[in-house]
C-alpha atoms as a PDB file:
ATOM      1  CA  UNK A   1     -35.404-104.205 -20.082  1.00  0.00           C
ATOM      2  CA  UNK A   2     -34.538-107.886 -19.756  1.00  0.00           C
ATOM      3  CA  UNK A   3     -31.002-107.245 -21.670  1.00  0.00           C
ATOM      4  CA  UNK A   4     -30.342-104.646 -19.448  1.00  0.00           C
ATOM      5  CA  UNK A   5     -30.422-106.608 -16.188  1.00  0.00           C
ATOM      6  CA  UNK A   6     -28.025-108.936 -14.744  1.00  0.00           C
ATOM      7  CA  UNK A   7     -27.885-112.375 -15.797  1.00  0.00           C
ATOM      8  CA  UNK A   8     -30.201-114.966 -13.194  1.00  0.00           C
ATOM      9  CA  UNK A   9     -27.061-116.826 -12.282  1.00  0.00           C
ATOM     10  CA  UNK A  10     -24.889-113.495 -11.231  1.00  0.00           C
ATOM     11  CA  UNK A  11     -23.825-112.824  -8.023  1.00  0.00           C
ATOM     12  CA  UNK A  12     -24.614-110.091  -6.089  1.00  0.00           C
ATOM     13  CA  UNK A  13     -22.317-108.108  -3.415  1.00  0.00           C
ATOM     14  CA  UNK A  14     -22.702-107.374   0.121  1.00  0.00           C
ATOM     15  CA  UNK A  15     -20.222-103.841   0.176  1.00  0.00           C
ATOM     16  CA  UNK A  16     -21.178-102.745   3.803  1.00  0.00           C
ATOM     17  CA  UNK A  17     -18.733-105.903   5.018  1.00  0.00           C
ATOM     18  CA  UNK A  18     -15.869-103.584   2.866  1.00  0.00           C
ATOM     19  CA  UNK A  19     -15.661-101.120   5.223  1.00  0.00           C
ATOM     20  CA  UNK A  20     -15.646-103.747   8.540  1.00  0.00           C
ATOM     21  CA  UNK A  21     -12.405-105.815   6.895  1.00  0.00           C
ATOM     22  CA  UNK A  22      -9.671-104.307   9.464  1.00  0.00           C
ATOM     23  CA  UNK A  23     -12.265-105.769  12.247  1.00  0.00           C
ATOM     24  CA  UNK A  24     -13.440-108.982  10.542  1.00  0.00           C
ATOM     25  CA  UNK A  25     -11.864-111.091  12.946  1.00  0.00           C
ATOM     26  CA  UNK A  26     -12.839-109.635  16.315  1.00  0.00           C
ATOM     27  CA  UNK A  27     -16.889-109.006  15.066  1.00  0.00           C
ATOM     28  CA  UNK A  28     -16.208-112.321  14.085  1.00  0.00           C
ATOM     29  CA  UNK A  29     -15.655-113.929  17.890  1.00  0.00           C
ATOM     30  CA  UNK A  30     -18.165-111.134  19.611  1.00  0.00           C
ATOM     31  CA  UNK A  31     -21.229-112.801  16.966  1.00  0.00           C
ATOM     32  CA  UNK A  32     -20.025-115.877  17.487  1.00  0.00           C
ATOM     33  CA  UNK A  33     -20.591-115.557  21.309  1.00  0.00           C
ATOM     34  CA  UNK A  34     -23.959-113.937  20.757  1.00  0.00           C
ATOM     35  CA  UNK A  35     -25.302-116.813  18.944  1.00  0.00           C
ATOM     36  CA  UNK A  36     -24.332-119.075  20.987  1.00  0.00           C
ATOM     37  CA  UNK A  37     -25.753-117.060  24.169  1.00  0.00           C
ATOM     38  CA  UNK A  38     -28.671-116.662  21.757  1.00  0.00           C
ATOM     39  CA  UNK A  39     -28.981-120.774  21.067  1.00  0.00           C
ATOM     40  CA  UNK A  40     -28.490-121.352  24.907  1.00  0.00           C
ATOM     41  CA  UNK A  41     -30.538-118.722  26.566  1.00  0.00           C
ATOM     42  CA  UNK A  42     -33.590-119.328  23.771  1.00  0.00           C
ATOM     43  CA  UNK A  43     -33.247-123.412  24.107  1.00  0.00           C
ATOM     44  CA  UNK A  44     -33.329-122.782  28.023  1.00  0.00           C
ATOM     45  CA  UNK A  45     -36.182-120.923  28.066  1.00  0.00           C
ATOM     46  CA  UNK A  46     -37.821-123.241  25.539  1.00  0.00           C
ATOM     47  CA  UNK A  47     -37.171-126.542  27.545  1.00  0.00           C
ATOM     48  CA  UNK A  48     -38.254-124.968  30.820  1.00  0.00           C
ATOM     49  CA  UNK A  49     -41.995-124.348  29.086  1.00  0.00           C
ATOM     50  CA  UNK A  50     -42.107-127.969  27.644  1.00  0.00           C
ATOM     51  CA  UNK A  51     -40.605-129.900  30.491  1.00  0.00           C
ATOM     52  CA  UNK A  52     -42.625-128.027  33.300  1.00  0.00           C
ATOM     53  CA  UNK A  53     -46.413-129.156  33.378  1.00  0.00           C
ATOM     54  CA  UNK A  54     -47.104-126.037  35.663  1.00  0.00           C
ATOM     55  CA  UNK A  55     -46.379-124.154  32.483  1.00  0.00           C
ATOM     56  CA  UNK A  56     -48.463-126.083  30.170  1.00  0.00           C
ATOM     57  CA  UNK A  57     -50.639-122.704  29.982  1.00  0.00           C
ATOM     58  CA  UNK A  58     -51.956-120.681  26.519  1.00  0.00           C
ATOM     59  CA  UNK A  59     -49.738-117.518  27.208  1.00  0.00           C
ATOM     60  CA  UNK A  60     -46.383-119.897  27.460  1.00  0.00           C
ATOM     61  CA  UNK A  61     -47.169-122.001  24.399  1.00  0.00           C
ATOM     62  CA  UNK A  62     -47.176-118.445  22.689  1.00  0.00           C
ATOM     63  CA  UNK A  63     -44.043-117.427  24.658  1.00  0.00           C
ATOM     64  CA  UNK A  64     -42.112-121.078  23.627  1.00  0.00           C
ATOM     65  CA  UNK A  65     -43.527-120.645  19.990  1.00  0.00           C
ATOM     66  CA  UNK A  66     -42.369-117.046  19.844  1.00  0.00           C
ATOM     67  CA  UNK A  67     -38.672-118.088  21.362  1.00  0.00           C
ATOM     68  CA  UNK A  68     -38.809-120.775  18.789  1.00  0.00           C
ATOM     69  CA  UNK A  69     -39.483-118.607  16.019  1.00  0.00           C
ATOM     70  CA  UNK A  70     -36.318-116.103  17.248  1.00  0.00           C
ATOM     71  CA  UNK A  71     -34.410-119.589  17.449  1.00  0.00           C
ATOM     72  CA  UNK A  72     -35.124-119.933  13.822  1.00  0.00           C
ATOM     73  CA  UNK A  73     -33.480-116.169  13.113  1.00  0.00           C
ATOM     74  CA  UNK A  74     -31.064-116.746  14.586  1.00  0.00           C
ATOM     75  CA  UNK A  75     -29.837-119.973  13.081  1.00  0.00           C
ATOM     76  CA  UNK A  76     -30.910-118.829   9.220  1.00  0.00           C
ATOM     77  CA  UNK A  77     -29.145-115.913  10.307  1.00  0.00           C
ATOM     78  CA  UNK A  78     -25.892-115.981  12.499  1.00  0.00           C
ATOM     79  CA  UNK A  79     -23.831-118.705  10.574  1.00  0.00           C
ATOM     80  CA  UNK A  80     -24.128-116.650   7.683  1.00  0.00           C
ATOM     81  CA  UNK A  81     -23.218-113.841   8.871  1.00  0.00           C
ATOM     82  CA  UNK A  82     -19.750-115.574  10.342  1.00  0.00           C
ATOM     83  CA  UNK A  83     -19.006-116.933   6.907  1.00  0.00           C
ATOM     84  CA  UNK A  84     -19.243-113.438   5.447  1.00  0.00           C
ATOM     85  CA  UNK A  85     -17.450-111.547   8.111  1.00  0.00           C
ATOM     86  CA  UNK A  86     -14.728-114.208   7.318  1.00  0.00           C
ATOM     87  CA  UNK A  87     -14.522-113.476   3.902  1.00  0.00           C
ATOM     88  CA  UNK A  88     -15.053-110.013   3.981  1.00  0.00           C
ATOM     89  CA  UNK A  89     -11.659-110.130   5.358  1.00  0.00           C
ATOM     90  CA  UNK A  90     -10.879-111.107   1.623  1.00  0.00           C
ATOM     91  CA  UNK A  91     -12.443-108.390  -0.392  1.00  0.00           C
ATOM     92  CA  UNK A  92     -16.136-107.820  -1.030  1.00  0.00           C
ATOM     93  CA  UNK A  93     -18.664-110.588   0.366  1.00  0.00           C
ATOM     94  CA  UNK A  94     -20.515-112.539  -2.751  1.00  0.00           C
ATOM     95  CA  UNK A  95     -24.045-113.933  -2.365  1.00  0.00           C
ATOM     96  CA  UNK A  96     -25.976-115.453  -5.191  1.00  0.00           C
ATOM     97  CA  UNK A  97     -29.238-114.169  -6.477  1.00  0.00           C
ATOM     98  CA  UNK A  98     -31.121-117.566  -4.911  1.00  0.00           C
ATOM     99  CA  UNK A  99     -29.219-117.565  -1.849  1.00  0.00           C
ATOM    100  CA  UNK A 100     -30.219-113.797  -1.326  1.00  0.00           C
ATOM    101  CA  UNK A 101     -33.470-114.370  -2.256  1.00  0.00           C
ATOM    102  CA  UNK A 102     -34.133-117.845   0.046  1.00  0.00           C
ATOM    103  CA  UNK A 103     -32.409-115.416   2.847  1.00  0.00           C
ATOM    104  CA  UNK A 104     -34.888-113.000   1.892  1.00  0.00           C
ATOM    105  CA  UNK A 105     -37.583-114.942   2.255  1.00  0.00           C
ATOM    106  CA  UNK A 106     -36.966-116.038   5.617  1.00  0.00           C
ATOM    107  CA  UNK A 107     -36.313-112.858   6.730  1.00  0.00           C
ATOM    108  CA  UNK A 108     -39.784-111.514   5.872  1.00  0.00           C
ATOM    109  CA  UNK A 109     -41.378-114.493   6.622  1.00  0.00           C
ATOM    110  CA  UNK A 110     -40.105-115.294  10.477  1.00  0.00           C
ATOM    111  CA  UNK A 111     -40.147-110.793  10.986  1.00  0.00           C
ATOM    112  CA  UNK A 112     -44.189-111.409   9.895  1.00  0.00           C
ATOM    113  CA  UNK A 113     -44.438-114.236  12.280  1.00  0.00           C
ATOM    114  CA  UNK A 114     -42.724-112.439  14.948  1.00  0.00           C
ATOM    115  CA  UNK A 115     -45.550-109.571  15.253  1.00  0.00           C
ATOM    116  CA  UNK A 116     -48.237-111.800  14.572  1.00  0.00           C
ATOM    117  CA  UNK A 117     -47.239-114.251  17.828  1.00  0.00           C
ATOM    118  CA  UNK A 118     -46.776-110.933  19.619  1.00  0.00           C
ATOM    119  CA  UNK A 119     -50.582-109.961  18.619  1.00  0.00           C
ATOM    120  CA  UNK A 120     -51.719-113.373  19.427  1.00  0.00           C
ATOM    121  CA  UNK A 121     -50.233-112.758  22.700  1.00  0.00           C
ATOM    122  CA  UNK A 122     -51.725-109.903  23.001  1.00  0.00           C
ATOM    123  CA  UNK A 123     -55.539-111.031  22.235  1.00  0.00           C
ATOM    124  CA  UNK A 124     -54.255-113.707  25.314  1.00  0.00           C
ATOM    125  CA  UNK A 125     -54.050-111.642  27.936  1.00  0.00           C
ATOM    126  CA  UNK A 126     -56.378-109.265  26.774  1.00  0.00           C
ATOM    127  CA  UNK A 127     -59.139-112.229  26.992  1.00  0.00           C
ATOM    128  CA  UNK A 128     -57.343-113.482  30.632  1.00  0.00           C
ATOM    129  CA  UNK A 129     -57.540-109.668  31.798  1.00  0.00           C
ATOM    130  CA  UNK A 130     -61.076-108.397  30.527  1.00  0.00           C
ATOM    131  CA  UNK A 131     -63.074-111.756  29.980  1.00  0.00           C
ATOM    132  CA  UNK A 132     -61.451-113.614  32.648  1.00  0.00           C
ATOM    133  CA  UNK A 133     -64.936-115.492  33.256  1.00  0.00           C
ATOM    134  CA  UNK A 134     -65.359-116.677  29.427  1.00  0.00           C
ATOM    135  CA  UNK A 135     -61.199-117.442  29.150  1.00  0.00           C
ATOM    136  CA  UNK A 136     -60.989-120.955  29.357  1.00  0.00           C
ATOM    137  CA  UNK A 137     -63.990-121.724  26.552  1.00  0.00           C
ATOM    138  CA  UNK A 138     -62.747-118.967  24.203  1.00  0.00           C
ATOM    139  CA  UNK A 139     -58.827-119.934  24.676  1.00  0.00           C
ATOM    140  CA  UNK A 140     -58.905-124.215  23.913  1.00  0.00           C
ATOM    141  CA  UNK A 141     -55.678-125.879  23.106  1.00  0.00           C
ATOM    142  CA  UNK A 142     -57.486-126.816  19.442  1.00  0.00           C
ATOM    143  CA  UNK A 143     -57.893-122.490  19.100  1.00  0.00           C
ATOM    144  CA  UNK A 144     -54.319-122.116  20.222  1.00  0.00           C
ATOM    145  CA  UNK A 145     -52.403-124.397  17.848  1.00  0.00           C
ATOM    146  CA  UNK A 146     -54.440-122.984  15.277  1.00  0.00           C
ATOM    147  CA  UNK A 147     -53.244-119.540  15.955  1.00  0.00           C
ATOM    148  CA  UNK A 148     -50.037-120.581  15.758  1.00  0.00           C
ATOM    149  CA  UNK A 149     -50.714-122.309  12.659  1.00  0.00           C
ATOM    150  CA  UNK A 150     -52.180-119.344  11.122  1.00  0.00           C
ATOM    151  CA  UNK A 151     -49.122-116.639  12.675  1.00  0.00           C
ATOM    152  CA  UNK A 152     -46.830-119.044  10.553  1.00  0.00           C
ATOM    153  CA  UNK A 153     -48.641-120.163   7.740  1.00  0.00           C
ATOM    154  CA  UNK A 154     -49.838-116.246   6.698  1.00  0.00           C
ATOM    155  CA  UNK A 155     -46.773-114.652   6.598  1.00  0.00           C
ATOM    156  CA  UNK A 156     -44.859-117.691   5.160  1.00  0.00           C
ATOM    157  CA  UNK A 157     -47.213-117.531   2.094  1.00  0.00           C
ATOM    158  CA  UNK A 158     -47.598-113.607   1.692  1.00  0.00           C
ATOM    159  CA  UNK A 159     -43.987-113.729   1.884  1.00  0.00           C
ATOM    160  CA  UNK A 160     -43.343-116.540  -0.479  1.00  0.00           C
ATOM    161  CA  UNK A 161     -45.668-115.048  -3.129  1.00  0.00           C
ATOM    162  CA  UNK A 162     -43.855-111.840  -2.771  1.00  0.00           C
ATOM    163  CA  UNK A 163     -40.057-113.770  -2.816  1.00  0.00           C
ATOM    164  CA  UNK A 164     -41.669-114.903  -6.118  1.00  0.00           C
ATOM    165  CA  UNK A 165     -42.524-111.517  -7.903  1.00  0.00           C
ATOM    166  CA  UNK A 166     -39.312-110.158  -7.049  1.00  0.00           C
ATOM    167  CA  UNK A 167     -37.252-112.846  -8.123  1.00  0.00           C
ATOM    168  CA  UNK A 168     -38.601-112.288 -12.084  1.00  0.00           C
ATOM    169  CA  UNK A 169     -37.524-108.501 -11.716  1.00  0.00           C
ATOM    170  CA  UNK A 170     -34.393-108.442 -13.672  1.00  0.00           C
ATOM    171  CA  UNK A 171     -31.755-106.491 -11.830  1.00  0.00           C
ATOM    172  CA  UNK A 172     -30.161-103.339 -12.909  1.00  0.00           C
ATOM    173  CA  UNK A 173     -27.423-102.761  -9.591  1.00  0.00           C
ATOM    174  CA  UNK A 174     -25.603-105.965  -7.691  1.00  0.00           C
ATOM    175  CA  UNK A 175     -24.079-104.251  -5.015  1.00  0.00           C
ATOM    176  CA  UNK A 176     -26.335-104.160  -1.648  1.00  0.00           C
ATOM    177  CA  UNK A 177     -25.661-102.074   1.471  1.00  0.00           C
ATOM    178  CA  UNK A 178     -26.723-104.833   4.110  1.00  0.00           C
ATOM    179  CA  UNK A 179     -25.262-107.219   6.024  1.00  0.00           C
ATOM    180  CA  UNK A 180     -27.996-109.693   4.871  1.00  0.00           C
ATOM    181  CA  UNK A 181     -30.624-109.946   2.567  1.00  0.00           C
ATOM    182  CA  UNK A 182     -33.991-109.087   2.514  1.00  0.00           C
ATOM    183  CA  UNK A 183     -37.254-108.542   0.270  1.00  0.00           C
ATOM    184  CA  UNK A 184     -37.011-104.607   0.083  1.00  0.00           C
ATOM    185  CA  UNK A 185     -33.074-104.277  -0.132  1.00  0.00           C
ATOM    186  CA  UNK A 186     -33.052-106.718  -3.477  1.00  0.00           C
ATOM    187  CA  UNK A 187     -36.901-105.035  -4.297  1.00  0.00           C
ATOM    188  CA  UNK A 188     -34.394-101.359  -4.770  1.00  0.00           C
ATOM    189  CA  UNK A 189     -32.174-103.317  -7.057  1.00  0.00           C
ATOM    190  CA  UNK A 190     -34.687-103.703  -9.812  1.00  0.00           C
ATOM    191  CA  UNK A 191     -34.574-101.709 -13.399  1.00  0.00           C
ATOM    192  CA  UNK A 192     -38.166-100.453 -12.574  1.00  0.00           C
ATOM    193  CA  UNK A 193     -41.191-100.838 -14.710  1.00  0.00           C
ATOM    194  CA  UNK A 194     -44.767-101.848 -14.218  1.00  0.00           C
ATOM    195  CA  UNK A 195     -43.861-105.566 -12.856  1.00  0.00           C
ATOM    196  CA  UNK A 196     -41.562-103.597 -10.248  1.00  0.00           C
ATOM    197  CA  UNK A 197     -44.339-101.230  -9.534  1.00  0.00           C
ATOM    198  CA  UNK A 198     -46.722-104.211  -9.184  1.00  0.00           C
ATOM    199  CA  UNK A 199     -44.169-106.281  -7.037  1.00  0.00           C
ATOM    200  CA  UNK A 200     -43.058-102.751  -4.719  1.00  0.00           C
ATOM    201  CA  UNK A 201     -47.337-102.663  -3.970  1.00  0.00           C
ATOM    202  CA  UNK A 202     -46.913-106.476  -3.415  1.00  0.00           C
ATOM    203  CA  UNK A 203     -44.366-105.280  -0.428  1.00  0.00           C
ATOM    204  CA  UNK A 204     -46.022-102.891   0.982  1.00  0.00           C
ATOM    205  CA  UNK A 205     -49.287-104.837   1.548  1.00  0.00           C
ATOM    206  CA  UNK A 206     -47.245-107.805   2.807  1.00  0.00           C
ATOM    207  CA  UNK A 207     -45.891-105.381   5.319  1.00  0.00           C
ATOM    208  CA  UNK A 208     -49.052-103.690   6.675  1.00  0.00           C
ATOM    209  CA  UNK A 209     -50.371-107.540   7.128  1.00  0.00           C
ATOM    210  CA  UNK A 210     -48.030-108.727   8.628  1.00  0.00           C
ATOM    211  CA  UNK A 211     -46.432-105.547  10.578  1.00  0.00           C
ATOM    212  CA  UNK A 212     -48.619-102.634  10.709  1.00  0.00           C
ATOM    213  CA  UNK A 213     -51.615-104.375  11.690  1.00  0.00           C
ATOM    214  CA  UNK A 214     -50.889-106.824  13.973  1.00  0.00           C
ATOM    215  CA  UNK A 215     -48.632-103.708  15.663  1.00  0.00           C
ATOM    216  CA  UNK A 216     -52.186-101.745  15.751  1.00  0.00           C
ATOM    217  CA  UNK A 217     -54.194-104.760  17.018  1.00  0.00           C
ATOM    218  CA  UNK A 218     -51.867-104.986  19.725  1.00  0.00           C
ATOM    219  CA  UNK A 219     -51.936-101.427  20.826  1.00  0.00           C
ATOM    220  CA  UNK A 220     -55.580-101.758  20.922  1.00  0.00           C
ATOM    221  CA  UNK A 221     -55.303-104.726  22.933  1.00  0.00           C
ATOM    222  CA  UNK A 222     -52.712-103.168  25.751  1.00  0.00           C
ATOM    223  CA  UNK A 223     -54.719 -99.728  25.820  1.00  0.00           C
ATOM    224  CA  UNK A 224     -57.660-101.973  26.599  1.00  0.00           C
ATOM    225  CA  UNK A 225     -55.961-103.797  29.594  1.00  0.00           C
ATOM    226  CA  UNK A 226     -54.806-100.705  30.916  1.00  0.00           C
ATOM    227  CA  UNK A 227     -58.253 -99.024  30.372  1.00  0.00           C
ATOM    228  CA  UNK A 228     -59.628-101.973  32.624  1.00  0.00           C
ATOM    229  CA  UNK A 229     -56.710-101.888  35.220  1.00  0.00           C
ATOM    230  CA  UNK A 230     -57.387 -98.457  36.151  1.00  0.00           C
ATOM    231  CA  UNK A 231     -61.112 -99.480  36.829  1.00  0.00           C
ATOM    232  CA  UNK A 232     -60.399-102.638  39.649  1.00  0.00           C
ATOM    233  CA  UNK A 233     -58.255-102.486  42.339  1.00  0.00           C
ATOM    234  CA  UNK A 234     -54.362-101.840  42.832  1.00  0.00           C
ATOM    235  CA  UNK A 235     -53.369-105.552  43.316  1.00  0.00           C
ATOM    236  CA  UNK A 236     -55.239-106.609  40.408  1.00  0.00           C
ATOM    237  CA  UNK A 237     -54.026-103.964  37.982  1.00  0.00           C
ATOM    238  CA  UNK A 238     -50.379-104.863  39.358  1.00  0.00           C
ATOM    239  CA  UNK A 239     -50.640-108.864  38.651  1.00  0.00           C
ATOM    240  CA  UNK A 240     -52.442-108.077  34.828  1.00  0.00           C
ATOM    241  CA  UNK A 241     -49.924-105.290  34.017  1.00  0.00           C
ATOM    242  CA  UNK A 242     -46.930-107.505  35.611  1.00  0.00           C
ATOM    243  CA  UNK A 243     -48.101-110.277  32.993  1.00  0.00           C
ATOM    244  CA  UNK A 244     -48.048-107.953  30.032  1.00  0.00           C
ATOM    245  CA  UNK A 245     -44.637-106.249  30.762  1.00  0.00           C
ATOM    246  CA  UNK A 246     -42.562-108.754  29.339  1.00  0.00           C
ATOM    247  CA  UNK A 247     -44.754-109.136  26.267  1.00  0.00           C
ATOM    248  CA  UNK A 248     -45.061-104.903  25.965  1.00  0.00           C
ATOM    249  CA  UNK A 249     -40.557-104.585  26.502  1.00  0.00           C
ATOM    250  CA  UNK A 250     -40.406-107.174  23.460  1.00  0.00           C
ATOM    251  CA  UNK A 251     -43.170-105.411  21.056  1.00  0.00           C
ATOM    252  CA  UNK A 252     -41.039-102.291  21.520  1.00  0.00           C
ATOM    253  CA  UNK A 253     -37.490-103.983  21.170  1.00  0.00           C
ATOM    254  CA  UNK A 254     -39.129-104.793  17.750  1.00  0.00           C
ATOM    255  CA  UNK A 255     -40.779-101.578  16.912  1.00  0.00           C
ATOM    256  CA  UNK A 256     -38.308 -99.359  17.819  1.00  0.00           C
ATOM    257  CA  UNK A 257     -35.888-101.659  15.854  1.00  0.00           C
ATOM    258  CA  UNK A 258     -38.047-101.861  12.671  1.00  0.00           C
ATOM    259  CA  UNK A 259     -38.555 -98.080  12.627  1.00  0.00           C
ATOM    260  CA  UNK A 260     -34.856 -97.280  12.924  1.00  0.00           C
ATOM    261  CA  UNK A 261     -34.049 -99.783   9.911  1.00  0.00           C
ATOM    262  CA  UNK A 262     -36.589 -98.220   8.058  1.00  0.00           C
ATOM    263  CA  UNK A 263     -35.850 -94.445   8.664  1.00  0.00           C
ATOM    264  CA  UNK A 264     -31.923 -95.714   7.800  1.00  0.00           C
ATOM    265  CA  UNK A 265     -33.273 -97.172   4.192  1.00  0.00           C
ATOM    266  CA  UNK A 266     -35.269 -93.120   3.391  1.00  0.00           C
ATOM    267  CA  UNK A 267     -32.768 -91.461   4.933  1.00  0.00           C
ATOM    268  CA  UNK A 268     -29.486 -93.043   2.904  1.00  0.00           C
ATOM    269  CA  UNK A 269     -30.638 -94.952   0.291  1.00  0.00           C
ATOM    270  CA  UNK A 270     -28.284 -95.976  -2.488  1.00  0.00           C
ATOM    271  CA  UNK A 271     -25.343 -94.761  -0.209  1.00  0.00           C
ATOM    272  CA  UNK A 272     -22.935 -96.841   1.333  1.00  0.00           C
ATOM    273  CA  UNK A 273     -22.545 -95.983   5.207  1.00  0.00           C
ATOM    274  CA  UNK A 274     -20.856 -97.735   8.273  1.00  0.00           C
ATOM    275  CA  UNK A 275     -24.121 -96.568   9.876  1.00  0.00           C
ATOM    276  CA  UNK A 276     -26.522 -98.329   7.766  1.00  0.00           C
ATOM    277  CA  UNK A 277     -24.603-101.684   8.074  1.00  0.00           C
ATOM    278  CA  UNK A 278     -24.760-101.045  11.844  1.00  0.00           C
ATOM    279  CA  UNK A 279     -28.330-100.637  12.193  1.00  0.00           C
ATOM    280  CA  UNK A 280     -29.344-102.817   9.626  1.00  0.00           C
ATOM    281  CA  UNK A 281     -27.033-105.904  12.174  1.00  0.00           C
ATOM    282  CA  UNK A 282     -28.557-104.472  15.527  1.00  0.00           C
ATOM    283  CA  UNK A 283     -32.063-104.833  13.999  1.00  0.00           C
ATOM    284  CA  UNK A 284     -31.182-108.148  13.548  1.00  0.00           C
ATOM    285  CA  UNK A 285     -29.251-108.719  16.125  1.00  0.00           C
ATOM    286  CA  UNK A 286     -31.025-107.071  19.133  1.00  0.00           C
ATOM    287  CA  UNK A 287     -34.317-108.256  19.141  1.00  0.00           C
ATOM    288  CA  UNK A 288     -32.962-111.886  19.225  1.00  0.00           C
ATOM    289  CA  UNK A 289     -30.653-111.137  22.402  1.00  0.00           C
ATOM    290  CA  UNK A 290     -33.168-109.558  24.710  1.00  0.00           C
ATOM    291  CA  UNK A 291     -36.015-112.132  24.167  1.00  0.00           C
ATOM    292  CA  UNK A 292     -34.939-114.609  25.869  1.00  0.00           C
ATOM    293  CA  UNK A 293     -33.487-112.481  28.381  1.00  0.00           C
ATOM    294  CA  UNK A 294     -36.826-110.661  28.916  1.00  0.00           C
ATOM    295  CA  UNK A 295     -38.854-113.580  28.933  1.00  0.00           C
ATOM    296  CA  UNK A 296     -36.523-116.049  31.585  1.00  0.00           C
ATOM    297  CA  UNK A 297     -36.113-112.638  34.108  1.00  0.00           C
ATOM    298  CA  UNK A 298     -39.648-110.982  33.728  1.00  0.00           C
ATOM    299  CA  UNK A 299     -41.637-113.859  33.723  1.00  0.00           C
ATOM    300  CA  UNK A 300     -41.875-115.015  36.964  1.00  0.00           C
ATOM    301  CA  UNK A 301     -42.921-118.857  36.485  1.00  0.00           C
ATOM    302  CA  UNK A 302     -40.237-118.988  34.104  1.00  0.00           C
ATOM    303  CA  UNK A 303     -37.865-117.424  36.022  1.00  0.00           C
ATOM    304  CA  UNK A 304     -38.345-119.798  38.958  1.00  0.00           C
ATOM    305  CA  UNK A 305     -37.227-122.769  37.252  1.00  0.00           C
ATOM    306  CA  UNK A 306     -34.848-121.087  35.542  1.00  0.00           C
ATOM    307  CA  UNK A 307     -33.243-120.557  38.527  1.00  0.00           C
ATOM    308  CA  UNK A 308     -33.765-124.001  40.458  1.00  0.00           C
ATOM    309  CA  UNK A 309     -32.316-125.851  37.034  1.00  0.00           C
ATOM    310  CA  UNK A 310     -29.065-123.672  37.140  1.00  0.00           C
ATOM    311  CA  UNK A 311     -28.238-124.124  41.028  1.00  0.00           C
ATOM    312  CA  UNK A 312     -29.312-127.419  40.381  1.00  0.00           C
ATOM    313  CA  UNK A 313     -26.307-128.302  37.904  1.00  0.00           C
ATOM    314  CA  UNK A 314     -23.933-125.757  39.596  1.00  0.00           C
ATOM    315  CA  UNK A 315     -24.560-128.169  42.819  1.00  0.00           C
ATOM    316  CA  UNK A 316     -23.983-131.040  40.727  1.00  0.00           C
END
């Protein structure tokens, strides 16, 4: 089985950039706007919850940490993708196996992280909204960092374990439909065999931790607020559900996202398609475009000082 794989130094190939070649240029320019709209909007929102003491508060440490996080995307992320849509203008784009497989990593790692700061949100305001009396002793600054902690530390691990397993499958294919790496896409690439199967269980564990779950958790945890809002009175149930709409537009940005990239992978699998490139960028692309956007407009601290720092410097 070994012999039949690729060597551990080959290359592998990103096709789906083939069939973007006559547009490499222009795609080039439009990402390279996004990212930097993405690197100014996220770093706005960012400095705005550190600088501000008013928002020194649990639910904006998780917002900043969660905009941090998409920050980190979107540098491991964007860059790369400009160098390739450069080159695809050359041919096929060439990644090596480690390169794919550090990419990979990341990928699976910061996605994990994203739902599981989006569930600790959750568990926030569902402890503000429903045990508003007992907040402030069950929410500490010591209990926060260490949710943060363990939203990075969990899927960094589960994911580095599972980078690991793959990377000792030996490869029978090199040419990937993506226009990036990830876990799954190199997992299909594999010869097979009982260290495959092993390694494909691996996966899908890592991705009911890290996705399913926290997804379910926060379900539970919005069904709950609403359960409550209906209960108390109108201007109550309007402030709680105001505080949760931001965090509720972003879960399904993701959701919606992950399920399209994952009905693309059943649906064409081993077939090259302008559509699966496509999805496979805007669920990479998307979610990192309307965080910040949701979180400086819908928030309305945030939004404040967003707006007194901009017509401070246009003034200036």
């Amino acid at each position: 089985m070994t012999s039949a794989g690729f060597n551990v130094t080959s290359s592998l190939t990103l096709v789906g950039f083939s069939s973007l070649s006559g547009h490499s240029s222009l795609l080039f320019f439009v990402f390279l706007l996004l990212y930097l709209f993405v690197l100014f909007s996220d770093s706005l929102v960012i400095y705005i919850i550190c600088s501000q003491r008013a928002l020194h508060r649990p639910m904006f440490a998780f917002v900043a940490s969660f905009l941090l996080n998409s920050l980190t995307v979107s540098t491991l992320t964007y860059p790369k993708l400009l160098s390739d849509l450069l080159l695809s203008g050359a041919g096929l784009v060439q990644v090596s196996r480690t390169l794919c497989l550090c990419q990979g990593f990341f990928v699976s790692s910061l996605g994990g992280a994203s739902f599981m700061l989006l569930s600790a949100m959750a568990f926030d305001r569902y402890l503000s909204i429903c045990h508003p009396m007992h907040y402030a002793v069950l929410v500490t600054p010591a209990k926060v960092v260490l949710m943060l902690l363990l939203c990075w530390m969990l899927p960094a691990i589960l994911g580095g374990v599972t980078t690991l397993l793959v990377s000792r499958l030996s490869l029978c294919r090199a040419q990937l439909n993506r226009a990036y790496c990830d876990i799954d896409s190199y997992f299909t690439l594999s010869c097979g065999g009982a260290e495959a199967q092993l390694s494909g269980l691996y996966i899908l564990v890592i991705v009911t931790a890290t996705i399913f779950l926290p997804a379910a958790f926060m379900i539970f945890s919005y069904a709950r607020i609403l359960f409550i809002c209906l209960r108390r009175s109108r201007s109550f149930s309007s402030k709680a559900l105001q505080t949760c709409l931001p965090h509720l537009l972003v879960f399904f940005n993701y959701s919606i996202s992950i399920y399209l990239d994952l009905m693309i992978r059943r649906l064409q699998s081993n077939r090259e398609s302008d559509s699966t490139l496509i999805i496979s960028m805007l669920m990479l692309l998307v979610p990192t475009l309307l965080n910040p956007v949701v979180y400086g407009l819908k928030l309305k601290e945030v939004f404040t000082h967003v707006k007194r720092l901009l017509s401070c410097r246009r003034d200036s």
